[in-house]
PDB file of N, CA and C in Angstrom:
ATOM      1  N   UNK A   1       0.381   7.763 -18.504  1.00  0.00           N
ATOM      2  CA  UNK A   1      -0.835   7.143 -18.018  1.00  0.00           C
ATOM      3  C   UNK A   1      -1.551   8.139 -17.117  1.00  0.00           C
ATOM      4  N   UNK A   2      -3.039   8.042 -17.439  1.00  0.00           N
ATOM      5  CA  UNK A   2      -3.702   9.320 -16.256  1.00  0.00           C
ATOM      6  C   UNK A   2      -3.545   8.689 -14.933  1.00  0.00           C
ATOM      7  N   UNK A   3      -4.049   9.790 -14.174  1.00  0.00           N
ATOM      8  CA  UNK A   3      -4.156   9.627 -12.594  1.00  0.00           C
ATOM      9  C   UNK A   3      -5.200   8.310 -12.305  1.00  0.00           C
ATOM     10  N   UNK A   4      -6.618   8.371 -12.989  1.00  0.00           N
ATOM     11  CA  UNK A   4      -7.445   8.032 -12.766  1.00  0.00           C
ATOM     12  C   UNK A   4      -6.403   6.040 -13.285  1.00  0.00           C
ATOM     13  N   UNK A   5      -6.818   6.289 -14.287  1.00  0.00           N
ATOM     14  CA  UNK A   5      -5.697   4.745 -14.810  1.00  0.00           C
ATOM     15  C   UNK A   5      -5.025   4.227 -14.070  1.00  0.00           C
ATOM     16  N   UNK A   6      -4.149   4.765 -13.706  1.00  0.00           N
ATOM     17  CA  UNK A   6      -2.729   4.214 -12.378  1.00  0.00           C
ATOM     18  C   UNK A   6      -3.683   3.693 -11.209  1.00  0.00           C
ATOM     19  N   UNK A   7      -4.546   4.802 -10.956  1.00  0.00           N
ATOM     20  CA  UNK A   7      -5.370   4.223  -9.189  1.00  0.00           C
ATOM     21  C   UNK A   7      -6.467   2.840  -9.546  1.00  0.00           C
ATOM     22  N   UNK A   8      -6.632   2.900 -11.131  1.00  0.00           N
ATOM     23  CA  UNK A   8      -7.118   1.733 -11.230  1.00  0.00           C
ATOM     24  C   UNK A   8      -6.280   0.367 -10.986  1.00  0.00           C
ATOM     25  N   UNK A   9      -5.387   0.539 -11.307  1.00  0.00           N
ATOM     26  CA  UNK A   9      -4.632  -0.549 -11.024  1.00  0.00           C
ATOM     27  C   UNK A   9      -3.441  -0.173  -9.755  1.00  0.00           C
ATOM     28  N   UNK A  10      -3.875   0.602  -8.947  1.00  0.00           N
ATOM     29  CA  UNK A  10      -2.834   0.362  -7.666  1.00  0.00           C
ATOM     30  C   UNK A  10      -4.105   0.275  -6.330  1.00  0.00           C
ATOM     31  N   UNK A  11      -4.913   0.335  -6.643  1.00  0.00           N
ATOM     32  CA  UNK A  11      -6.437   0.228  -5.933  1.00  0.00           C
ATOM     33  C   UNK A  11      -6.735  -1.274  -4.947  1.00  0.00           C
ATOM     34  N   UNK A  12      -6.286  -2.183  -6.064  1.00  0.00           N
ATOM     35  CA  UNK A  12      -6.576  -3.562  -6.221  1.00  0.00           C
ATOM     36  C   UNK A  12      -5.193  -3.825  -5.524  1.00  0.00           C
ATOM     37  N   UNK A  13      -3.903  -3.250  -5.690  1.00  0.00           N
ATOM     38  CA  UNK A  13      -2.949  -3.849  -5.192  1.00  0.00           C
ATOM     39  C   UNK A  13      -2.914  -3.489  -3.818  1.00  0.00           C
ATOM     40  N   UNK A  14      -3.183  -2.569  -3.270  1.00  0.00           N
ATOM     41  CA  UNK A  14      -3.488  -2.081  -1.309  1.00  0.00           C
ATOM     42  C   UNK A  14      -3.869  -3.534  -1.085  1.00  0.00           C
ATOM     43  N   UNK A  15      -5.177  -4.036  -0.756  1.00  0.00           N
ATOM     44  CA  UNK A  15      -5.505  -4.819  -0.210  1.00  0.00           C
ATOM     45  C   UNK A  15      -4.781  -6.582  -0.586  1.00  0.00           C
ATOM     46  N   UNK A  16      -4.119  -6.632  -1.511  1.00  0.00           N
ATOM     47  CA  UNK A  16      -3.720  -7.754  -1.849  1.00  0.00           C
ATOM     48  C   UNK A  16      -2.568  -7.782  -1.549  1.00  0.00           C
ATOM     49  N   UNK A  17      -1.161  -6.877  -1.371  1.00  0.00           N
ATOM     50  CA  UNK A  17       0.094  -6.716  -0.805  1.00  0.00           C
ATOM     51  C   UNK A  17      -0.185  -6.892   0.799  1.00  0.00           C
ATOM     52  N   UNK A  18      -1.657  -6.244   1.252  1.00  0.00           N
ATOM     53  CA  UNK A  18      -1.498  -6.457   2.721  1.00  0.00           C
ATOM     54  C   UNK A  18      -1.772  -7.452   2.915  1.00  0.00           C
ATOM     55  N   UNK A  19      -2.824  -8.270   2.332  1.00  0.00           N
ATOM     56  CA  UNK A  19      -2.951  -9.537   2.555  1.00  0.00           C
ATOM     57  C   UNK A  19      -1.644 -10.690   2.167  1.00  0.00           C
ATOM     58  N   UNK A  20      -0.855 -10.249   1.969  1.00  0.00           N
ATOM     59  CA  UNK A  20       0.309 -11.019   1.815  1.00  0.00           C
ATOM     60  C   UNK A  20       1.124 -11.032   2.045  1.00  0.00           C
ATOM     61  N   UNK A  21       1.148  -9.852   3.340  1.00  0.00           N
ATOM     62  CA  UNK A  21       1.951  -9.356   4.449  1.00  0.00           C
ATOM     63  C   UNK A  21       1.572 -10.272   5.513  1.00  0.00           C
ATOM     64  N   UNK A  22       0.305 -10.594   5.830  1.00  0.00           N
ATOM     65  CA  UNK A  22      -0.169 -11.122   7.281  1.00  0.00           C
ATOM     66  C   UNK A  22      -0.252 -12.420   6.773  1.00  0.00           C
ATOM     67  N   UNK A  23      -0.642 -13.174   5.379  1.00  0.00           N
ATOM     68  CA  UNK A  23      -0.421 -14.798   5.368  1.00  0.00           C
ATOM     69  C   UNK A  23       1.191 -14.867   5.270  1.00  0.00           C
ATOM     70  N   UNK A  24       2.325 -14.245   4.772  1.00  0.00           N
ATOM     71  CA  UNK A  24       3.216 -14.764   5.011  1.00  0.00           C
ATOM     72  C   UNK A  24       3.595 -14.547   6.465  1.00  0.00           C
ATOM     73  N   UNK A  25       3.000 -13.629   7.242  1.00  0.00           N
ATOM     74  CA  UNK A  25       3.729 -13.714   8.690  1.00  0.00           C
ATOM     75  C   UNK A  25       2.978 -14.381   9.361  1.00  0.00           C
ATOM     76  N   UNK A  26       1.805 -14.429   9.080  1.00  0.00           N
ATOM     77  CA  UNK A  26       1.129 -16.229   9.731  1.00  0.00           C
ATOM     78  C   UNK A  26       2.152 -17.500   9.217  1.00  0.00           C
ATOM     79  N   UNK A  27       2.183 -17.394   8.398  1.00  0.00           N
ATOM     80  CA  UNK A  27       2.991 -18.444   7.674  1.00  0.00           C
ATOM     81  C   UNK A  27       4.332 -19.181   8.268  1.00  0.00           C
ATOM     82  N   UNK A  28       5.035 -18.114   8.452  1.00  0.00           N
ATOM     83  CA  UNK A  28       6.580 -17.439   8.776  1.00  0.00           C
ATOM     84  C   UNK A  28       7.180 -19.120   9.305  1.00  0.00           C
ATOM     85  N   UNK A  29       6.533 -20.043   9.736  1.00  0.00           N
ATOM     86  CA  UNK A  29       7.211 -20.909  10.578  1.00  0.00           C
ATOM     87  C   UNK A  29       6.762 -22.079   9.375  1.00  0.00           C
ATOM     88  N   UNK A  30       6.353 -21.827   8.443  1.00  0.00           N
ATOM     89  CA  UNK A  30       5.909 -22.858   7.270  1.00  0.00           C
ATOM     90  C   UNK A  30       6.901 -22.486   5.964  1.00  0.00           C
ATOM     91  N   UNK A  31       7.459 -21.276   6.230  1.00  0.00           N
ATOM     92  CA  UNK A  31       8.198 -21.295   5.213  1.00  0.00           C
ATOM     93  C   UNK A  31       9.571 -20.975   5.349  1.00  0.00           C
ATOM     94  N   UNK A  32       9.859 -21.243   6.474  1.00  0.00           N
ATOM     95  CA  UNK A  32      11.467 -21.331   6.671  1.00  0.00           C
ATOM     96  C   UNK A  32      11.926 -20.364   6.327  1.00  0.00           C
ATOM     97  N   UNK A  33      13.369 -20.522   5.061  1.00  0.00           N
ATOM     98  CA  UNK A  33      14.452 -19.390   5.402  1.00  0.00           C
ATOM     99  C   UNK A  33      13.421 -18.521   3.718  1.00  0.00           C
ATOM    100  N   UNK A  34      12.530 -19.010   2.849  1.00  0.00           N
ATOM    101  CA  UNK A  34      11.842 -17.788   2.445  1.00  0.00           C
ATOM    102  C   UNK A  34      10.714 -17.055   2.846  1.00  0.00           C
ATOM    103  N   UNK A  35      10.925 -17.308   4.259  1.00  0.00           N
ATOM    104  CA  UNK A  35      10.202 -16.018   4.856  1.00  0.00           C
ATOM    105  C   UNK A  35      10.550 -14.981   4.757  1.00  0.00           C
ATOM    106  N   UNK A  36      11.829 -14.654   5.077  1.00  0.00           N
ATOM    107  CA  UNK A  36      12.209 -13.320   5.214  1.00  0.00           C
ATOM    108  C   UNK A  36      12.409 -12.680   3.934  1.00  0.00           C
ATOM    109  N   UNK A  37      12.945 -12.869   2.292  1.00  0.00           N
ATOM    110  CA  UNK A  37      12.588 -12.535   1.133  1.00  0.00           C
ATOM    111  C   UNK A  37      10.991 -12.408   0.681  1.00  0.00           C
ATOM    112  N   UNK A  38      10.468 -12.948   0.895  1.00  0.00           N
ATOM    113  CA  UNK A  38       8.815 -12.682   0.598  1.00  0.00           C
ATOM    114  C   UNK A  38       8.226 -11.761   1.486  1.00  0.00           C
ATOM    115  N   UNK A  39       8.517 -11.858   2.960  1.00  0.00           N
ATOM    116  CA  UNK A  39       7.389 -10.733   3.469  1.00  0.00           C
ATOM    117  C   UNK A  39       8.621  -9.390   3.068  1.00  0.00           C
ATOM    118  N   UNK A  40       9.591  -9.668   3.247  1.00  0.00           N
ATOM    119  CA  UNK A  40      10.416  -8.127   2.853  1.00  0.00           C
ATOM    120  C   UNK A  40       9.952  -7.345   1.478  1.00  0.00           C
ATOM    121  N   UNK A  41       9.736  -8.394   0.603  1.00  0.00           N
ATOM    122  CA  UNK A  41      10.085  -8.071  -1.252  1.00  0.00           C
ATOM    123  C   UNK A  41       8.331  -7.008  -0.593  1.00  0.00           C
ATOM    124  N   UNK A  42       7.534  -8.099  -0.241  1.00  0.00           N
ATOM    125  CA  UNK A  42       6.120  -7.539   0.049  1.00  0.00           C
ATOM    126  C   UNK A  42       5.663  -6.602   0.672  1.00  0.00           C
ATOM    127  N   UNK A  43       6.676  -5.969   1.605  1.00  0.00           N
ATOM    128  CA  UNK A  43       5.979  -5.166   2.560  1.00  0.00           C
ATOM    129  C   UNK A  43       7.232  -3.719   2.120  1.00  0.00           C
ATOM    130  N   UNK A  44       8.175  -3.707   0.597  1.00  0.00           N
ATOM    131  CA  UNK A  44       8.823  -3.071   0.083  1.00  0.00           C
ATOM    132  C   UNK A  44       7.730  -2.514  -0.917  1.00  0.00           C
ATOM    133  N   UNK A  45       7.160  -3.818  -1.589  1.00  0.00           N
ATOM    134  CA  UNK A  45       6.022  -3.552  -2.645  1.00  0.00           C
ATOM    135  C   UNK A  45       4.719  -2.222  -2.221  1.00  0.00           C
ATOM    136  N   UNK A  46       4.376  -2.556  -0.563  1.00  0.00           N
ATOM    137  CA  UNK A  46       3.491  -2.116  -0.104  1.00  0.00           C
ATOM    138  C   UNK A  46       3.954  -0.495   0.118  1.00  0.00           C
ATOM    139  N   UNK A  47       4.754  -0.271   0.699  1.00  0.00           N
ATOM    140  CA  UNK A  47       5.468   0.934   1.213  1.00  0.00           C
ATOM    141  C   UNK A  47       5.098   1.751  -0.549  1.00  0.00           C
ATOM    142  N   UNK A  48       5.784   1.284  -1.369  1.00  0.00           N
ATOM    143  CA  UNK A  48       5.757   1.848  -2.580  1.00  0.00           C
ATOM    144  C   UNK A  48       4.772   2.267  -2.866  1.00  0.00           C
ATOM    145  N   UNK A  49       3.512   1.119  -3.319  1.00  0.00           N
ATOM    146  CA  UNK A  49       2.249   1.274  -3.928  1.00  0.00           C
ATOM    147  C   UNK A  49       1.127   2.482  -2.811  1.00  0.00           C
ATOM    148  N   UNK A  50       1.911   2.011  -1.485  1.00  0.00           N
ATOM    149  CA  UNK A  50       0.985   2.972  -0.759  1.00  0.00           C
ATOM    150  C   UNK A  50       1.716   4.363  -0.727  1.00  0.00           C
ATOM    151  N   UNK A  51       2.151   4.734  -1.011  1.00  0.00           N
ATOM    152  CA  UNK A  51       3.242   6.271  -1.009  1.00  0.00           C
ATOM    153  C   UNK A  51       2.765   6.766  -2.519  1.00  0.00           C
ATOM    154  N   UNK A  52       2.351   5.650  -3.761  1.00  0.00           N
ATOM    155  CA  UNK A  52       2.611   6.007  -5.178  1.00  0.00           C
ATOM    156  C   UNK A  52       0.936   6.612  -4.599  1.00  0.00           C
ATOM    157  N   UNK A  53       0.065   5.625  -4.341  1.00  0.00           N
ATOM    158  CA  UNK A  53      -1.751   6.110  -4.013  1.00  0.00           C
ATOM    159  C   UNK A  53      -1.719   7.509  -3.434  1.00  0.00           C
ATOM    160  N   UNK A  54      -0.629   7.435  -1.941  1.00  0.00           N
ATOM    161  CA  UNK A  54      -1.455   8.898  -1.058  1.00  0.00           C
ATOM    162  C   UNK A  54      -0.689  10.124  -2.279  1.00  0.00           C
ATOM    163  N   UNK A  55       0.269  10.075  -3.116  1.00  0.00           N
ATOM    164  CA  UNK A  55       1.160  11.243  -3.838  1.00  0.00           C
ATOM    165  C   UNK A  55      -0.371  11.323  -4.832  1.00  0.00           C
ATOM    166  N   UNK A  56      -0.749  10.495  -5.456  1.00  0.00           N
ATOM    167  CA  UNK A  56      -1.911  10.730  -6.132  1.00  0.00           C
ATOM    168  C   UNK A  56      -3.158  10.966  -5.934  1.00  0.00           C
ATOM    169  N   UNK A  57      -3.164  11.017  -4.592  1.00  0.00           N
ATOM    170  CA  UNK A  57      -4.352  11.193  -3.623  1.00  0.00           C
ATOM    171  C   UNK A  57      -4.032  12.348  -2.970  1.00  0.00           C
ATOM    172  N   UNK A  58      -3.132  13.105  -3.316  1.00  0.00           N
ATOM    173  CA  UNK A  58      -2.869  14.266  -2.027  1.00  0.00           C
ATOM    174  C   UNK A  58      -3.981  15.111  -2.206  1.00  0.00           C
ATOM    175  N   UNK A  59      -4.309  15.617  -3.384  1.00  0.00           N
ATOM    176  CA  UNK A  59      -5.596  17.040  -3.004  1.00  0.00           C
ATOM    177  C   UNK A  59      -6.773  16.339  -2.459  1.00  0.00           C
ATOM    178  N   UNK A  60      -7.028  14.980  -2.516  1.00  0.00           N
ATOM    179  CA  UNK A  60      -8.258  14.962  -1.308  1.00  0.00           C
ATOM    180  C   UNK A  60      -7.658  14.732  -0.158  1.00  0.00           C
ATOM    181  N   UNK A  61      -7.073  14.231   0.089  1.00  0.00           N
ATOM    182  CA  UNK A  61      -6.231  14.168   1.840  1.00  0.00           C
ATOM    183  C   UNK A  61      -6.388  15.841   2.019  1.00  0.00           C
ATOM    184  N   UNK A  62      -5.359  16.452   1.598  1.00  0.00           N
ATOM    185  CA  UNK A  62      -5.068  18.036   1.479  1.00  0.00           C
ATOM    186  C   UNK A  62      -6.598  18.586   1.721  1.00  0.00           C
ATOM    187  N   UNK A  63      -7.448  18.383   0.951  1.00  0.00           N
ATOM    188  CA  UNK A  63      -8.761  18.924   1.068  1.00  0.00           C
ATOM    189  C   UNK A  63      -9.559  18.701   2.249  1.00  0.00           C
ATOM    190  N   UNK A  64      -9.419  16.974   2.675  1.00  0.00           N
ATOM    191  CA  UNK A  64     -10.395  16.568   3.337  1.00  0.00           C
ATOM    192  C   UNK A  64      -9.746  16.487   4.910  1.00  0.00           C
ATOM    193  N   UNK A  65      -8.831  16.719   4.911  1.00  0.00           N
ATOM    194  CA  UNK A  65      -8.070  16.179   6.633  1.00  0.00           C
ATOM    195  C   UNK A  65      -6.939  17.544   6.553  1.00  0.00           C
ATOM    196  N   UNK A  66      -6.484  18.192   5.944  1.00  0.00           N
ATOM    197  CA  UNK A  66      -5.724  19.446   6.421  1.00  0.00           C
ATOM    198  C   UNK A  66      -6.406  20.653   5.894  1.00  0.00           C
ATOM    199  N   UNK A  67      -7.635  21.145   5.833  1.00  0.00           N
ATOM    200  CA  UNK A  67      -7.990  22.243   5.853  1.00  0.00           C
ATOM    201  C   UNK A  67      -8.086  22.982   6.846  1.00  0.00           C
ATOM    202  N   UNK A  68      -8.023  24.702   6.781  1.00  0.00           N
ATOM    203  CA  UNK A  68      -8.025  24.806   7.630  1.00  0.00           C
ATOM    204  C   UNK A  68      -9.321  24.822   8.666  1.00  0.00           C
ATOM    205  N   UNK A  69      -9.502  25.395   9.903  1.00  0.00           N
ATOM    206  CA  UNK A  69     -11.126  25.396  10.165  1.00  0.00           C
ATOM    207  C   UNK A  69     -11.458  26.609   9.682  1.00  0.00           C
ATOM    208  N   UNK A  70     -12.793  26.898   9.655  1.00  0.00           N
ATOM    209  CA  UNK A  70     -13.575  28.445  10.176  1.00  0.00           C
ATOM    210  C   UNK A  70     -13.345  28.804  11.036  1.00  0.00           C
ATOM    211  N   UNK A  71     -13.246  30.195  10.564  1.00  0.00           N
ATOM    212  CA  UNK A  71     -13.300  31.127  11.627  1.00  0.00           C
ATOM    213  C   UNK A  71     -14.872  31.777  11.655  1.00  0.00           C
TER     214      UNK A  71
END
């Protein structure tokens, strides 16, 4: 699958893993003992998808935030 393909579909998942980080820990006292399997499975999901984005994102990070300056 290209680069471009994958970020299409891990794009959409950033903001929806985080958002399902903070309603289940709003939540946390509504859902008893599967709190702790859901925000874990979720914030395992997140770690991933956000590590899989910046590895596929490194030459603009690299480009845009570690260059060096002018001299």
């Amino acid at each position: 699958m290209s680069k471009t393909k994958l970020l299409k579909y891990l794009n959409p998942m950033l903001p929806t893993l985080l958002t399902w980080q903070v309603v289940t820990a709003l939540s946390a006292d509504h859902l008893g003992s599967a709190f702790r399997p859901m925000h874990l499975t979720g914030g395992l999901l997140l770690v991933a998808v956000a590590a899989t984005h910046l590895t596929l994102n490194w030459s603009w990070v690299r480009s845009t935030y570690l260059k060096r300056p002018q001299q």
